[in-house]
PDB file of N, CA and C in Angstrom:
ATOM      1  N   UNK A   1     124.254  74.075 108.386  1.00  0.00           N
ATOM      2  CA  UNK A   1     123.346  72.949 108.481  1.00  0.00           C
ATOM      3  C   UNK A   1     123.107  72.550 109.934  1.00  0.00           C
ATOM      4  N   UNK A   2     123.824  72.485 110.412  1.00  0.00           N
ATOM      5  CA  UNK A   2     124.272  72.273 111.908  1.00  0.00           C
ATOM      6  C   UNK A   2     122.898  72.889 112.924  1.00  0.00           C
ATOM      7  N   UNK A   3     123.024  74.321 112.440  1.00  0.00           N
ATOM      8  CA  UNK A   3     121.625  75.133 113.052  1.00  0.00           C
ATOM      9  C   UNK A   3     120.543  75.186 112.816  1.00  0.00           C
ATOM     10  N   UNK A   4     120.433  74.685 111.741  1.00  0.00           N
ATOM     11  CA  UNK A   4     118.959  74.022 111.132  1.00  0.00           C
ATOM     12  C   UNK A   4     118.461  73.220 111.408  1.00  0.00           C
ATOM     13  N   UNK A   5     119.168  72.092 112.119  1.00  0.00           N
ATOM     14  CA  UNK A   5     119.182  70.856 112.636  1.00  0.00           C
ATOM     15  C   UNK A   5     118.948  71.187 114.294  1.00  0.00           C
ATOM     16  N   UNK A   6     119.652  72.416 114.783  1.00  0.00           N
ATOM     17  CA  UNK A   6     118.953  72.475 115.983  1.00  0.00           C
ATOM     18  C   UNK A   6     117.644  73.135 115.979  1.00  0.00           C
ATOM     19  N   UNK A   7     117.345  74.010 115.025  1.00  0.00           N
ATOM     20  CA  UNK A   7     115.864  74.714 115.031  1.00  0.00           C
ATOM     21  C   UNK A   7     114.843  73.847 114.595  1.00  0.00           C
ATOM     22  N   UNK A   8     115.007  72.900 113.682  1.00  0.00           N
ATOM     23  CA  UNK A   8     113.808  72.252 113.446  1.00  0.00           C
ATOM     24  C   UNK A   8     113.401  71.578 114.818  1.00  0.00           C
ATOM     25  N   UNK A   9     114.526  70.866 115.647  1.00  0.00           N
ATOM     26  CA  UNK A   9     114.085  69.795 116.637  1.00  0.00           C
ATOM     27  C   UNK A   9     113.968  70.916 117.362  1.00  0.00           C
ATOM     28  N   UNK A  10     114.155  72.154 118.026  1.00  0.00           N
ATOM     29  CA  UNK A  10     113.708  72.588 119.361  1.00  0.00           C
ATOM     30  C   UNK A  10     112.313  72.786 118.812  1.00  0.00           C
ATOM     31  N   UNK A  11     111.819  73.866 117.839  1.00  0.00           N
ATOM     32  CA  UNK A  11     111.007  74.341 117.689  1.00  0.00           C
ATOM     33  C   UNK A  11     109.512  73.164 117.870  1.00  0.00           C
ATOM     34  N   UNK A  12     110.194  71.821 117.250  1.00  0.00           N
ATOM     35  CA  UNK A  12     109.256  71.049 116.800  1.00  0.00           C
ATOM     36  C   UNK A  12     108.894  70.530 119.002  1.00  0.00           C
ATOM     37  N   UNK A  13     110.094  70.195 119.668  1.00  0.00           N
ATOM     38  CA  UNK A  13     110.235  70.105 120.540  1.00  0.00           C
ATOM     39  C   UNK A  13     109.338  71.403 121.544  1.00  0.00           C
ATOM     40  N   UNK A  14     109.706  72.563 121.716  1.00  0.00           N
ATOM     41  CA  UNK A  14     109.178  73.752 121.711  1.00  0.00           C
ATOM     42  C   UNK A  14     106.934  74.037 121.845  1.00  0.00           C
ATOM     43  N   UNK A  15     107.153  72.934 120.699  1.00  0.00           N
ATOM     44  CA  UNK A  15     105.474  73.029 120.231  1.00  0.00           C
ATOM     45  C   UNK A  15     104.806  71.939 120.938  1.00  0.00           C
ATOM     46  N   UNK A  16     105.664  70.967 121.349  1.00  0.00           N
ATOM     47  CA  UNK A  16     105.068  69.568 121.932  1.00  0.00           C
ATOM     48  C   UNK A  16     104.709  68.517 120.724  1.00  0.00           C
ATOM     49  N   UNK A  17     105.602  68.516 119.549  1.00  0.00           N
ATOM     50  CA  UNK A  17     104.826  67.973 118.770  1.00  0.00           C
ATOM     51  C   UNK A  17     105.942  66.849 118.804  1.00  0.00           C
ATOM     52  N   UNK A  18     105.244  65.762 118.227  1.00  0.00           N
ATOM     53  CA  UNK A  18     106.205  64.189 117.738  1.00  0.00           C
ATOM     54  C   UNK A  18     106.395  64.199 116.561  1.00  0.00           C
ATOM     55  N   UNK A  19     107.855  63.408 116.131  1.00  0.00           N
ATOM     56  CA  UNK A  19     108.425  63.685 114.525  1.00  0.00           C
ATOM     57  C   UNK A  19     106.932  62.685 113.578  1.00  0.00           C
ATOM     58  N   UNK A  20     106.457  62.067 114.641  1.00  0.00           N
ATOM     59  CA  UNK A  20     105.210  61.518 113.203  1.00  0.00           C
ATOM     60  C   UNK A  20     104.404  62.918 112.866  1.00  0.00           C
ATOM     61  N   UNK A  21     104.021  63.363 114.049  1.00  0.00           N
ATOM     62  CA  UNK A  21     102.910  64.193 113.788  1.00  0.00           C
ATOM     63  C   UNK A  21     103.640  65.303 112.720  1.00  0.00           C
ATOM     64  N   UNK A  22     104.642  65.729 113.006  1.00  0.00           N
ATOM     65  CA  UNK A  22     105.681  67.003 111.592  1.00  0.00           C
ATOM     66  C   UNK A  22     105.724  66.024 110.376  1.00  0.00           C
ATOM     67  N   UNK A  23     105.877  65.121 110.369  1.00  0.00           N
ATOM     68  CA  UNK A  23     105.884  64.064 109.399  1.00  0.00           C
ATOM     69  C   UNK A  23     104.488  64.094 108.604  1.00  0.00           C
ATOM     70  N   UNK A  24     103.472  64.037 109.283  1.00  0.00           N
ATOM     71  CA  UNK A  24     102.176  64.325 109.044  1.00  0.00           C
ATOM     72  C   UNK A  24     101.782  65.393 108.409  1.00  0.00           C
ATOM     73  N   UNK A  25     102.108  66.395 109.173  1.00  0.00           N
ATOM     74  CA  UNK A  25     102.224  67.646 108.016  1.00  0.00           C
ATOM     75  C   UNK A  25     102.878  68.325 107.071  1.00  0.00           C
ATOM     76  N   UNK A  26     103.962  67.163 106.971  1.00  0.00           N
ATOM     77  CA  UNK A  26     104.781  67.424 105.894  1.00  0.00           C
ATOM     78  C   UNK A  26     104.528  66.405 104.726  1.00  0.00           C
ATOM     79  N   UNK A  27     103.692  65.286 104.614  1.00  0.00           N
ATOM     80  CA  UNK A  27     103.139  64.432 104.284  1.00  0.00           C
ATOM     81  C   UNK A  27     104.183  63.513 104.055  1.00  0.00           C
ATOM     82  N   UNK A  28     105.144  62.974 104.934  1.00  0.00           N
ATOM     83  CA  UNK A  28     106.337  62.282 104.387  1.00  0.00           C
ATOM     84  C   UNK A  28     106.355  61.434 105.977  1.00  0.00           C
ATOM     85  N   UNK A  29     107.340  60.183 105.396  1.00  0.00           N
ATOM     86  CA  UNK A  29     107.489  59.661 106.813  1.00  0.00           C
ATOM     87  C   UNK A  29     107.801  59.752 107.739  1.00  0.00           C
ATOM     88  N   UNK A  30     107.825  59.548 109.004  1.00  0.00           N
ATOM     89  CA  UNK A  30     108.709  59.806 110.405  1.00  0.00           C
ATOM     90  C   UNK A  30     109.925  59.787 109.629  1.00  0.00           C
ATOM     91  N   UNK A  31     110.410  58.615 109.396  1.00  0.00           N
ATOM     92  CA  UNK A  31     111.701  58.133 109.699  1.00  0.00           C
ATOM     93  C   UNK A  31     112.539  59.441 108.104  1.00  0.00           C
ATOM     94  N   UNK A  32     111.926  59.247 107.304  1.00  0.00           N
ATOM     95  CA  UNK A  32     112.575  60.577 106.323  1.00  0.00           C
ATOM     96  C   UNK A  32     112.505  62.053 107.332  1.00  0.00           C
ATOM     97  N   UNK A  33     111.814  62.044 107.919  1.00  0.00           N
ATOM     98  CA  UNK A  33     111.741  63.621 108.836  1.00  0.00           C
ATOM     99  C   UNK A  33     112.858  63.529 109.880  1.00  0.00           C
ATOM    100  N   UNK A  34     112.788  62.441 110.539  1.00  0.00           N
ATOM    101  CA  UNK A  34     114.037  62.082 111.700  1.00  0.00           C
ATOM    102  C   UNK A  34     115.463  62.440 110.295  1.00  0.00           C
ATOM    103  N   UNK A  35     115.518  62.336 109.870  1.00  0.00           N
ATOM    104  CA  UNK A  35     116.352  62.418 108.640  1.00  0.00           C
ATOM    105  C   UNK A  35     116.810  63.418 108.267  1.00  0.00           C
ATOM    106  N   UNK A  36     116.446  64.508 108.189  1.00  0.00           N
ATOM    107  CA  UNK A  36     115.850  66.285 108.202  1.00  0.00           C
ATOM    108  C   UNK A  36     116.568  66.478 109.675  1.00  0.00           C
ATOM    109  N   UNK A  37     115.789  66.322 110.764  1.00  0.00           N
ATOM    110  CA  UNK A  37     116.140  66.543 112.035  1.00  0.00           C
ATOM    111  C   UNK A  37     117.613  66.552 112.692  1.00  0.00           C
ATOM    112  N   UNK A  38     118.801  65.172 111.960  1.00  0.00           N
ATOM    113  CA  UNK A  38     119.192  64.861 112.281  1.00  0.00           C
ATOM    114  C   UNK A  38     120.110  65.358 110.959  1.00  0.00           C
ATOM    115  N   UNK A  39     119.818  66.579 110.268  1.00  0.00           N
ATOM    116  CA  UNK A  39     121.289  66.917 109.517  1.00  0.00           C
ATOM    117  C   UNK A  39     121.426  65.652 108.066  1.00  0.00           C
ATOM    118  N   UNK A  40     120.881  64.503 108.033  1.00  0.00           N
ATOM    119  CA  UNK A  40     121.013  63.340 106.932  1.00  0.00           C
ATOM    120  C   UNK A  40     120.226  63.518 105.645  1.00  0.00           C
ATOM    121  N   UNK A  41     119.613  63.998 105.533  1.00  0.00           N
ATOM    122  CA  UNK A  41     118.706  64.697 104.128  1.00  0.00           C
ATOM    123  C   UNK A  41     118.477  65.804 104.036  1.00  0.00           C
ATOM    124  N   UNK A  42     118.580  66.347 103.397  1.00  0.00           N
ATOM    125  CA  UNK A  42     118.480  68.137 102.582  1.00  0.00           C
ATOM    126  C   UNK A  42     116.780  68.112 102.691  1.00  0.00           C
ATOM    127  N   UNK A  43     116.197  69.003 103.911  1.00  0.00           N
ATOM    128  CA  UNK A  43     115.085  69.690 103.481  1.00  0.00           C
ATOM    129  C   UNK A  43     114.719  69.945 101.854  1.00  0.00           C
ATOM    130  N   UNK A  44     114.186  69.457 101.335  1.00  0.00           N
ATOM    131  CA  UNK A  44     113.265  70.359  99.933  1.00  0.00           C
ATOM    132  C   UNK A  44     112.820  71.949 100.183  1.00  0.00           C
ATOM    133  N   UNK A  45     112.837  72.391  99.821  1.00  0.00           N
ATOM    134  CA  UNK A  45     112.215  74.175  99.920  1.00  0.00           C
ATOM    135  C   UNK A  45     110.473  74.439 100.357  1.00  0.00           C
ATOM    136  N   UNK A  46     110.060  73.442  99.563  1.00  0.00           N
ATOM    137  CA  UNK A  46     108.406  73.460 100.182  1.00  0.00           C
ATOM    138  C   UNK A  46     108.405  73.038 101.284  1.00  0.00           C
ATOM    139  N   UNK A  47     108.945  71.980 102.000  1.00  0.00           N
ATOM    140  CA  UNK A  47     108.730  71.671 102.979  1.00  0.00           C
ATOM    141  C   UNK A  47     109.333  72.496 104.381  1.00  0.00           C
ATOM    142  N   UNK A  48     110.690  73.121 103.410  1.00  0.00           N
ATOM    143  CA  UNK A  48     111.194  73.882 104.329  1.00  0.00           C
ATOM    144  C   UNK A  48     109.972  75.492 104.604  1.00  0.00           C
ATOM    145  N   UNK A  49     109.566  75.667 103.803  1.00  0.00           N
ATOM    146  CA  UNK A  49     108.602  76.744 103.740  1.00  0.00           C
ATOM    147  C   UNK A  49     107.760  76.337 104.463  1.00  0.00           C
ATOM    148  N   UNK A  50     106.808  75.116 104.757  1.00  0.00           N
ATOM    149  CA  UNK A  50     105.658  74.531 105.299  1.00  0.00           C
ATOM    150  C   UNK A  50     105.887  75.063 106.590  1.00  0.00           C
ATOM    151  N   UNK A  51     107.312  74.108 107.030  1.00  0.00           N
ATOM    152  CA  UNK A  51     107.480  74.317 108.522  1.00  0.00           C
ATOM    153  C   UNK A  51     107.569  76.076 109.209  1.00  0.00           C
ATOM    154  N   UNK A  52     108.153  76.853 108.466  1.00  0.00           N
ATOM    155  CA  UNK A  52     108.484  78.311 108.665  1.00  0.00           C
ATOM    156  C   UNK A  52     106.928  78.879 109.089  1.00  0.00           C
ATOM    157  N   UNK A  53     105.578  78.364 108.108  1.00  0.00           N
ATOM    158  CA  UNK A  53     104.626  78.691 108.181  1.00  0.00           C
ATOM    159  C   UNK A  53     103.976  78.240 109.331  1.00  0.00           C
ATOM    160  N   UNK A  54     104.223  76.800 109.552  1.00  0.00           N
ATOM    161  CA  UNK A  54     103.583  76.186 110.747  1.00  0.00           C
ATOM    162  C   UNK A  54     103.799  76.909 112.066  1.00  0.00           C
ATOM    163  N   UNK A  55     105.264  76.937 111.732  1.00  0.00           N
ATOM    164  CA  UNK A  55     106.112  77.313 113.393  1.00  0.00           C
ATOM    165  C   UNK A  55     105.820  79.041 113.461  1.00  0.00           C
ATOM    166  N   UNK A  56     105.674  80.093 112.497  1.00  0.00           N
ATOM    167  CA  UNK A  56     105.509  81.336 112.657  1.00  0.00           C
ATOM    168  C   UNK A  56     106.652  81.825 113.021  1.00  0.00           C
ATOM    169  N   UNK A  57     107.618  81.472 111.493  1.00  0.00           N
ATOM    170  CA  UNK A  57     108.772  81.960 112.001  1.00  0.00           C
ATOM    171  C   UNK A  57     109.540  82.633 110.731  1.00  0.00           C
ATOM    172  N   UNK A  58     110.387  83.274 110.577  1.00  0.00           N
ATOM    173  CA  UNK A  58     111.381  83.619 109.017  1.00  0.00           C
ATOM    174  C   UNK A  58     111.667  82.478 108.534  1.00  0.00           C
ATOM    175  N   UNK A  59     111.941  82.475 107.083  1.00  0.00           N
ATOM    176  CA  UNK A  59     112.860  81.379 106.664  1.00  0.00           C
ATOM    177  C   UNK A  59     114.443  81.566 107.161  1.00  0.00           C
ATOM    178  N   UNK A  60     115.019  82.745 107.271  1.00  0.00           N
ATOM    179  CA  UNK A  60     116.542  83.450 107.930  1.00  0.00           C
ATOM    180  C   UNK A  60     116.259  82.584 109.064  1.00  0.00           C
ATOM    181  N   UNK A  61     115.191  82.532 110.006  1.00  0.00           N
ATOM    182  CA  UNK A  61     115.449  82.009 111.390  1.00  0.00           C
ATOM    183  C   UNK A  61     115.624  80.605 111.328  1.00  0.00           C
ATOM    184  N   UNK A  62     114.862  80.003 110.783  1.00  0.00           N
ATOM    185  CA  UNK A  62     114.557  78.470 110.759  1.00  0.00           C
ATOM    186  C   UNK A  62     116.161  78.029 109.852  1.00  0.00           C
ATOM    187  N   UNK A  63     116.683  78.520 108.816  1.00  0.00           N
ATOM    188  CA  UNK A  63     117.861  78.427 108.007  1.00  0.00           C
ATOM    189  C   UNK A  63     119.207  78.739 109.046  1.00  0.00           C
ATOM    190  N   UNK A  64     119.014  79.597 110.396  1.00  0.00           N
ATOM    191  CA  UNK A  64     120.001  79.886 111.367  1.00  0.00           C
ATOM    192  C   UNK A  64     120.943  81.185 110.793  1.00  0.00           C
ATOM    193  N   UNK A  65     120.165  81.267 109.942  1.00  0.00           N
ATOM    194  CA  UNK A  65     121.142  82.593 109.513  1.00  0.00           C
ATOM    195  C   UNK A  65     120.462  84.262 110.170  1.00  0.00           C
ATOM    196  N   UNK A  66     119.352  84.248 111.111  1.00  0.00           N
ATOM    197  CA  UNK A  66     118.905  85.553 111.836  1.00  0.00           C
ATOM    198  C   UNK A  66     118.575  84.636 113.343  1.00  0.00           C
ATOM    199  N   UNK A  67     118.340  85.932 114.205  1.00  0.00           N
ATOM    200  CA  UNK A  67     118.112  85.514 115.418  1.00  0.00           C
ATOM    201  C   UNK A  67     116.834  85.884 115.748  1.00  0.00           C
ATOM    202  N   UNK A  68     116.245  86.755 114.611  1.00  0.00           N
ATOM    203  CA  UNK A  68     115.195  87.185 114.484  1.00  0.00           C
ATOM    204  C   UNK A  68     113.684  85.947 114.186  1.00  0.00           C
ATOM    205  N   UNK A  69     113.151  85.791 114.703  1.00  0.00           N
ATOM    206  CA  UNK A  69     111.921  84.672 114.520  1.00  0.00           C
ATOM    207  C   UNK A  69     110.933  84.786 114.312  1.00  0.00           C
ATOM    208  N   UNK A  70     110.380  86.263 114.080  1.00  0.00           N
ATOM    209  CA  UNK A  70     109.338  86.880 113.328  1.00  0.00           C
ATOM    210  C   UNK A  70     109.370  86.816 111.864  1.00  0.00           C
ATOM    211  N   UNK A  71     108.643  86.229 111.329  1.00  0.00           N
ATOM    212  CA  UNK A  71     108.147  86.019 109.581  1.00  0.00           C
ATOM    213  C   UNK A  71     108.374  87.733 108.785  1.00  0.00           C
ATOM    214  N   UNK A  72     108.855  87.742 107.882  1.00  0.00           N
ATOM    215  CA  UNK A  72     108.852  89.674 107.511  1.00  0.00           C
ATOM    216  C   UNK A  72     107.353  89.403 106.907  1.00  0.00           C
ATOM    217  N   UNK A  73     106.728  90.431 107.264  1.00  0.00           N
ATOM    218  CA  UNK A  73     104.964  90.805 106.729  1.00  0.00           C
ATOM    219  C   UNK A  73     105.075  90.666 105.179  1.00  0.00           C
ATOM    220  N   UNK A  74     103.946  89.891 104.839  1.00  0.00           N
ATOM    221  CA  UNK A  74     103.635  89.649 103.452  1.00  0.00           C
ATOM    222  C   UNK A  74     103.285  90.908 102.843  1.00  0.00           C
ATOM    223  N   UNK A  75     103.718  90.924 101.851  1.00  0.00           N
ATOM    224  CA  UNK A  75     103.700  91.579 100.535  1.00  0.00           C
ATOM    225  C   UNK A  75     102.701  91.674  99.526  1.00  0.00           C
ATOM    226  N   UNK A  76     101.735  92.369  99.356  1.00  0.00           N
ATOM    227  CA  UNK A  76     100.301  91.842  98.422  1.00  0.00           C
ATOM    228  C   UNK A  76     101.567  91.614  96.609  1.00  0.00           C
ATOM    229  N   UNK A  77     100.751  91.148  96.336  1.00  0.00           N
ATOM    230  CA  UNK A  77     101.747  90.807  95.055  1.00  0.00           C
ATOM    231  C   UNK A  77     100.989  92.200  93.535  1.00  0.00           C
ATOM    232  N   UNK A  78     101.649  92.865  93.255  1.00  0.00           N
ATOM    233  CA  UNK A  78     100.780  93.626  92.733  1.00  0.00           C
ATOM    234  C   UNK A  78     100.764  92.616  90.912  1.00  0.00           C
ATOM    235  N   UNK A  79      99.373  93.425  90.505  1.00  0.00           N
ATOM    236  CA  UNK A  79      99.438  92.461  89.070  1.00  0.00           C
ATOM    237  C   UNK A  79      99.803  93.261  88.026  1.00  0.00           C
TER     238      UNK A  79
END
């Protein structure tokens, strides 16, 4: 958890962005996102996905479990 907590804030840090504005695109409040940031609330999975998408990064990277920060290439979904 610990490293999740540092990747969300550099990255978000990283981009120049303010916790309203991630807040914004996560459609939730600052102060619940400072919350997230700071290790005190469990990311949800969509939102954790949102950010992975925003930032252009793995979910492994953003989760601290790769060092790798490239997204793995999508998959067409066959029917």
């Amino acid at each position: 958890m610990a490293e999740l907590k540092l990747r969300i804030r550099d990255l978000r840090e990283d981009n120049d962005l303010t916790q309203s504005r991630v807040a914004d695109l996560l459609m939730c409040d600052q102060s619940l996102y400072s919350k997230y940031e700071r290790g005190e609330r469990e990311i949800p999975l969509r939102l954790f996905i949102t950010l992975a998408e925003h930032y252009n990064v793995s979910l492994d990277y953003l989760a601290g479990l790769s060092s790798e920060r490239a997204p793995f290439p999508k998959i067409p979904l066959r029917r």
